[in-house]
C-alpha atoms as a PDB file:
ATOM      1  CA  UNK A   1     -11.449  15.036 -10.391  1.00  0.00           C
ATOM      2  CA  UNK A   2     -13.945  16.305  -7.442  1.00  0.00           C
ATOM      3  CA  UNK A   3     -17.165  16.033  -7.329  1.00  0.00           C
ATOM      4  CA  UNK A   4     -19.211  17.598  -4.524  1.00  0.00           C
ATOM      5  CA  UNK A   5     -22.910  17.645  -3.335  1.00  0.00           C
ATOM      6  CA  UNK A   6     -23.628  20.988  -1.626  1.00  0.00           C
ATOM      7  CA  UNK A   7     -26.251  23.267  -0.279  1.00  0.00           C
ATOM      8  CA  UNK A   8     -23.956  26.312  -0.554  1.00  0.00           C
ATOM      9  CA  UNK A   9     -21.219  26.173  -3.047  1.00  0.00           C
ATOM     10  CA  UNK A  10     -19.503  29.384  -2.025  1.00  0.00           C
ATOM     11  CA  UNK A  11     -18.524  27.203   0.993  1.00  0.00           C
ATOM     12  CA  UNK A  12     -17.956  24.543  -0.232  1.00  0.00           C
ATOM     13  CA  UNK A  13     -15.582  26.009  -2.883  1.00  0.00           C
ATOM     14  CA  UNK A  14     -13.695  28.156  -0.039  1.00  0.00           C
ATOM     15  CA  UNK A  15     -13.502  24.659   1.986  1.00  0.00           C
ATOM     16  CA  UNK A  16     -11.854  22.737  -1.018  1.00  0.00           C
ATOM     17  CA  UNK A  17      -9.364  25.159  -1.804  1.00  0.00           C
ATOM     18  CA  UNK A  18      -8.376  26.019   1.754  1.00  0.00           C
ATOM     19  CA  UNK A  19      -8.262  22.050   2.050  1.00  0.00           C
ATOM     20  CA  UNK A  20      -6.105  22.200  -1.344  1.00  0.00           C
ATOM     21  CA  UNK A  21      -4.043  24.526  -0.493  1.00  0.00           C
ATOM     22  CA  UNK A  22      -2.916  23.157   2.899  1.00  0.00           C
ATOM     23  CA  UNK A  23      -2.023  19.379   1.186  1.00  0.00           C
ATOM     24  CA  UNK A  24       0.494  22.141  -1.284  1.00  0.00           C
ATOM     25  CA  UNK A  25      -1.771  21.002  -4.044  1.00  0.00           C
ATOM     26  CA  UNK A  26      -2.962  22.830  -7.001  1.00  0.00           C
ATOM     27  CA  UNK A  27      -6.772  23.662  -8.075  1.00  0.00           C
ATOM     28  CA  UNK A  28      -7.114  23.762 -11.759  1.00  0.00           C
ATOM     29  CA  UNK A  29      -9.994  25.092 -13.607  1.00  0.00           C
ATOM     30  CA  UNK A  30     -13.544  23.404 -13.769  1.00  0.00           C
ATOM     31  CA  UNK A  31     -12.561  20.690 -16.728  1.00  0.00           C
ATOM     32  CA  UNK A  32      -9.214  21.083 -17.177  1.00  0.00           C
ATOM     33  CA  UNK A  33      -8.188  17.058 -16.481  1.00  0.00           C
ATOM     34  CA  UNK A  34     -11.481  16.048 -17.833  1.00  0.00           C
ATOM     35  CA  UNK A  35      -9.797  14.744 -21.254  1.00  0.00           C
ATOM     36  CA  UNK A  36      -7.981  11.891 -18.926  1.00  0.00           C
ATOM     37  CA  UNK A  37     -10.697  10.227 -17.975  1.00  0.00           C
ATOM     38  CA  UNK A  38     -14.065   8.658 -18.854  1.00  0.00           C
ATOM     39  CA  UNK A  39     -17.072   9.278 -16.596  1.00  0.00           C
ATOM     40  CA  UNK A  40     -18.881   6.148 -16.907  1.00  0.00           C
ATOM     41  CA  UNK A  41     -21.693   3.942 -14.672  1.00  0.00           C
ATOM     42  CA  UNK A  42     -20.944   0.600 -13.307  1.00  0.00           C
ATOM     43  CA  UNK A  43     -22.871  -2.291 -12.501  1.00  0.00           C
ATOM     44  CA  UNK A  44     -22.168  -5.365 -10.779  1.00  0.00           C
ATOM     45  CA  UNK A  45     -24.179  -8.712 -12.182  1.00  0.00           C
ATOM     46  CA  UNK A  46     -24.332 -11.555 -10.992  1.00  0.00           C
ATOM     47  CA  UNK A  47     -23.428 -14.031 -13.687  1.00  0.00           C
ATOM     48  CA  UNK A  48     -25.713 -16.470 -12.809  1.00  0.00           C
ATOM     49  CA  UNK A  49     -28.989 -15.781 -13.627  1.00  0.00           C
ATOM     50  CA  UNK A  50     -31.797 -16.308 -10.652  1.00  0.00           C
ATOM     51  CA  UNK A  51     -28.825 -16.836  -8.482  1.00  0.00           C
ATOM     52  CA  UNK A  52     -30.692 -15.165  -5.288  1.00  0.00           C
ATOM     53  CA  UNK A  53     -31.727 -18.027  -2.960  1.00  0.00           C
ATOM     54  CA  UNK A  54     -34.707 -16.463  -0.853  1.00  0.00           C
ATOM     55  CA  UNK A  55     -35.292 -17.185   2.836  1.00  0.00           C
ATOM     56  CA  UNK A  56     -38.702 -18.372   4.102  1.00  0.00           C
ATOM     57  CA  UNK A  57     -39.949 -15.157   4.032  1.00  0.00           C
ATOM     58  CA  UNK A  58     -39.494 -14.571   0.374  1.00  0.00           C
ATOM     59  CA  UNK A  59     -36.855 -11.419   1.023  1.00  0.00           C
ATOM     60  CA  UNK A  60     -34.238 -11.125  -1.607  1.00  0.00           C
ATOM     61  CA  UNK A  61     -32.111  -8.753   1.117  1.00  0.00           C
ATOM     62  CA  UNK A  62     -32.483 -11.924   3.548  1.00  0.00           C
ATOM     63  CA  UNK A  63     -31.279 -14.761   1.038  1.00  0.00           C
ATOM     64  CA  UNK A  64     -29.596 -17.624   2.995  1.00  0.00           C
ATOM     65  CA  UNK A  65     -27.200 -17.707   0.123  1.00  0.00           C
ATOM     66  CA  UNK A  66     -25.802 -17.121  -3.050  1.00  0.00           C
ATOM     67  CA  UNK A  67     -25.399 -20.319  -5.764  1.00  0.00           C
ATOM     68  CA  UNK A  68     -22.348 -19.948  -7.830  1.00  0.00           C
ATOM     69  CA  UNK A  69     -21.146 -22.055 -10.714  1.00  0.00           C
ATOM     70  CA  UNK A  70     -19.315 -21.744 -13.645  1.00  0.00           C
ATOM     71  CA  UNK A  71     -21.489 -20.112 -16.238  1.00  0.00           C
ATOM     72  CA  UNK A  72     -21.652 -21.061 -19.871  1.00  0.00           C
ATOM     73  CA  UNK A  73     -20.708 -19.812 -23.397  1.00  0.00           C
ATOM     74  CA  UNK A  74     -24.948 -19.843 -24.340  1.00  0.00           C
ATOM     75  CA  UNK A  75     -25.675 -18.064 -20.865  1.00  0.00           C
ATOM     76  CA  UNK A  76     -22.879 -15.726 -21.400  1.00  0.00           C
ATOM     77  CA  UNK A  77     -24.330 -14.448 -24.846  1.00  0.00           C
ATOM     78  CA  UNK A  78     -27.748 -14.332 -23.431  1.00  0.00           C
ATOM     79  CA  UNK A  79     -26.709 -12.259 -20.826  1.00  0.00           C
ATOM     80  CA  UNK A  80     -24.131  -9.923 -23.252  1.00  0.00           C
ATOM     81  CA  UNK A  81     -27.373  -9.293 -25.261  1.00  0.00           C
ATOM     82  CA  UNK A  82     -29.586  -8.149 -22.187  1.00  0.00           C
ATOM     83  CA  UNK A  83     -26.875  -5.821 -21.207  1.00  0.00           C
ATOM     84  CA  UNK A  84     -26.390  -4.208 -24.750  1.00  0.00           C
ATOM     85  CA  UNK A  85     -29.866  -4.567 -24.871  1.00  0.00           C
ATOM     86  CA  UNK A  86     -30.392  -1.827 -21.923  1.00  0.00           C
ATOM     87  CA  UNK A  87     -27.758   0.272 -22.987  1.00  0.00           C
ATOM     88  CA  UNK A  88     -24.121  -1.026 -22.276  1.00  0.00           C
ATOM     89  CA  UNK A  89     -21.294  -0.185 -23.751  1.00  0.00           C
ATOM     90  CA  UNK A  90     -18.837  -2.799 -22.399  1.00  0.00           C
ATOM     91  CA  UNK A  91     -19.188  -5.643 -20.375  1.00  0.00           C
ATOM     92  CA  UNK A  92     -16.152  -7.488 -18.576  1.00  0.00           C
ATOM     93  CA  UNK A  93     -16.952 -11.457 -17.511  1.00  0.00           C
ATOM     94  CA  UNK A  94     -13.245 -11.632 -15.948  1.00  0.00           C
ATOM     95  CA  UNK A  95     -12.182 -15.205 -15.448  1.00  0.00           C
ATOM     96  CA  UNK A  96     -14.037 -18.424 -13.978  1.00  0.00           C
ATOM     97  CA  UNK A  97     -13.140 -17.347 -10.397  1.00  0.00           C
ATOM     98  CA  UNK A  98     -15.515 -14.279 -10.864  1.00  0.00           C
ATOM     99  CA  UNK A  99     -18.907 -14.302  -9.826  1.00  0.00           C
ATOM    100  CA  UNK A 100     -20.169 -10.767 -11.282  1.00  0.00           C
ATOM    101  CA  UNK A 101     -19.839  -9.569 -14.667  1.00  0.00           C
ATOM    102  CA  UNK A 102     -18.621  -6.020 -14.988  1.00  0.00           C
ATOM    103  CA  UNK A 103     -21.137  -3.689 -16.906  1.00  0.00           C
ATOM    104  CA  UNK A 104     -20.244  -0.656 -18.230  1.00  0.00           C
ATOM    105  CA  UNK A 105     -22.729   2.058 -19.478  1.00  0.00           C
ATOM    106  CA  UNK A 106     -23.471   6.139 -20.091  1.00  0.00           C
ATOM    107  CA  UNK A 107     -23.812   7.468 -16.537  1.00  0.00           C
ATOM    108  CA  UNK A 108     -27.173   8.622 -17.622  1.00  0.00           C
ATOM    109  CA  UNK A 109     -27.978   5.112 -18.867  1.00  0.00           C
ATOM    110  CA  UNK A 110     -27.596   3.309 -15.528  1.00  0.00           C
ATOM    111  CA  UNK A 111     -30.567   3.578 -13.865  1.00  0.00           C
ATOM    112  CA  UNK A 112     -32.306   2.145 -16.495  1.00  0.00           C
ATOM    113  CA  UNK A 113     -29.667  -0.852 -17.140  1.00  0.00           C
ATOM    114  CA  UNK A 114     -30.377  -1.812 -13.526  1.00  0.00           C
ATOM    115  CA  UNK A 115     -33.461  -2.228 -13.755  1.00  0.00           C
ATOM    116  CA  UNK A 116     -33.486  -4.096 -16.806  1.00  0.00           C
ATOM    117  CA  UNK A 117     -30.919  -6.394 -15.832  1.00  0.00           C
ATOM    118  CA  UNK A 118     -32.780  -7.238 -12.795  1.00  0.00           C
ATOM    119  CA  UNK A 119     -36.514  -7.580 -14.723  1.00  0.00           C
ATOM    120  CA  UNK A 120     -34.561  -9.628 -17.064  1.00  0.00           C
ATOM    121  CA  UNK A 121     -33.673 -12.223 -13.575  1.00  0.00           C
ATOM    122  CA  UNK A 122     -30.222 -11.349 -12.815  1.00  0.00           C
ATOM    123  CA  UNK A 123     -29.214 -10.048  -9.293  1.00  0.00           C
ATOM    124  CA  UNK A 124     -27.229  -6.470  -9.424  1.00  0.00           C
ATOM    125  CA  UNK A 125     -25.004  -6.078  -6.277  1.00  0.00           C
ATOM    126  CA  UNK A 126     -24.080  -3.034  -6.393  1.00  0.00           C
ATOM    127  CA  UNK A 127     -23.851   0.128  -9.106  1.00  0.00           C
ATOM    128  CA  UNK A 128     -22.352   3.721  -9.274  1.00  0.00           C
ATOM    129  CA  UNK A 129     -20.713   5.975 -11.817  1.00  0.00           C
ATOM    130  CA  UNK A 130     -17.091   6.513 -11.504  1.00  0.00           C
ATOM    131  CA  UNK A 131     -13.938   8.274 -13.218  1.00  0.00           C
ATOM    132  CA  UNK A 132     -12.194   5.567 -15.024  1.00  0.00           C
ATOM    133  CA  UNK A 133      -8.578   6.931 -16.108  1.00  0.00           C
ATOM    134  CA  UNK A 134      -7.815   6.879 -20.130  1.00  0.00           C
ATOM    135  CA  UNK A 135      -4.888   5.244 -19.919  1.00  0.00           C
ATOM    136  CA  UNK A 136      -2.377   3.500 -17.069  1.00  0.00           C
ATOM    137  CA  UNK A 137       1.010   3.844 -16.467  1.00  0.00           C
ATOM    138  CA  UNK A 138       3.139   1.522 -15.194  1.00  0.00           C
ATOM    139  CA  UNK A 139       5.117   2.794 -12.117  1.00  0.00           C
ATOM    140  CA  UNK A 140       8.851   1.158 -11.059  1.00  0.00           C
ATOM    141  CA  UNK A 141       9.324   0.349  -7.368  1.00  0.00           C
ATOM    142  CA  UNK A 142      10.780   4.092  -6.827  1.00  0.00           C
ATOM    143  CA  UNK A 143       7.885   5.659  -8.398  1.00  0.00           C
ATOM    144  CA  UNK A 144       5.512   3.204  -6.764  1.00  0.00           C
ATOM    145  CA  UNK A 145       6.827   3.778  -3.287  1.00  0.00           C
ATOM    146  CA  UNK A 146       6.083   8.128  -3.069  1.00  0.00           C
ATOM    147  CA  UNK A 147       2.146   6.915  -3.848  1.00  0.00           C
ATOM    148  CA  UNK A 148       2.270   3.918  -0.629  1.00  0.00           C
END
């Protein structure tokens, strides 16, 4: 899937294909692979709640550092219940090694799950929407080595 920003999209259109074309790779039409994947917005959180530790000048984008520790089954809830809260639809703590929580939401939802994640006191590092694939396939070394 492709996704592009553009001021002129008779341009931009030409460029892609001629781009395409040149790799000997096909353009389909506008939504033809849509079905295989699920456009989606992503959030980053910080599974410990407050976790910023702010300089002497107060700055969140200065903190000396970030305080991890393993978080707990109570703060876990709490924090499954903001996200759903502000619109998730999934969120992923991964294992004890992880320090951000993996929030999924609408991609029209996401604005407005960041900022109630962070008015709720936990730190977002990063968000974005992406294309997550359907389903995954599981390649053997043969496969795996025309896509290295």
């Amino acid at each position: 899937i492709l996704t592009a920003l553009t001021d002129n999209k008779n341009r931009t259109a030409a460029n892609v294909r001629s781009k395409i074309k040149k790799s000997d790779g096909e353009l389909l039409r506008t939504g033809t692979n849509d079905w295989l994947f699920d456009h989606v917005g992503v959030a980053m959180v910080h599974k410990n709640k407050g976790a910023w530790v702010v300089g002497d000048n107060n700055d969140k984008s200065e903190a000396d550092s970030i305080l991890f520790t393993t978080i707990t089954e109570e703060e876990e809830e709490a924090m499954l219940e903001h996200a759903l809260d502000a619109g998730a639809s999934d969120i992923g703590f991964g294992d004890d090694k992880n320090e951000h929580a993996l929030v999924k939401c609408e991609p029209k939802d996401l604005h407005h799950l960041v900022l109630a994640m962070r008015e709720a006191g936990y730190s977002v590092s990063e968000f974005t929407t992406r294309y997550d694939a359907n389903s995954n396939i599981d390649l053997d070394r043969e496969s795996s080595d025309l896509f290295s």
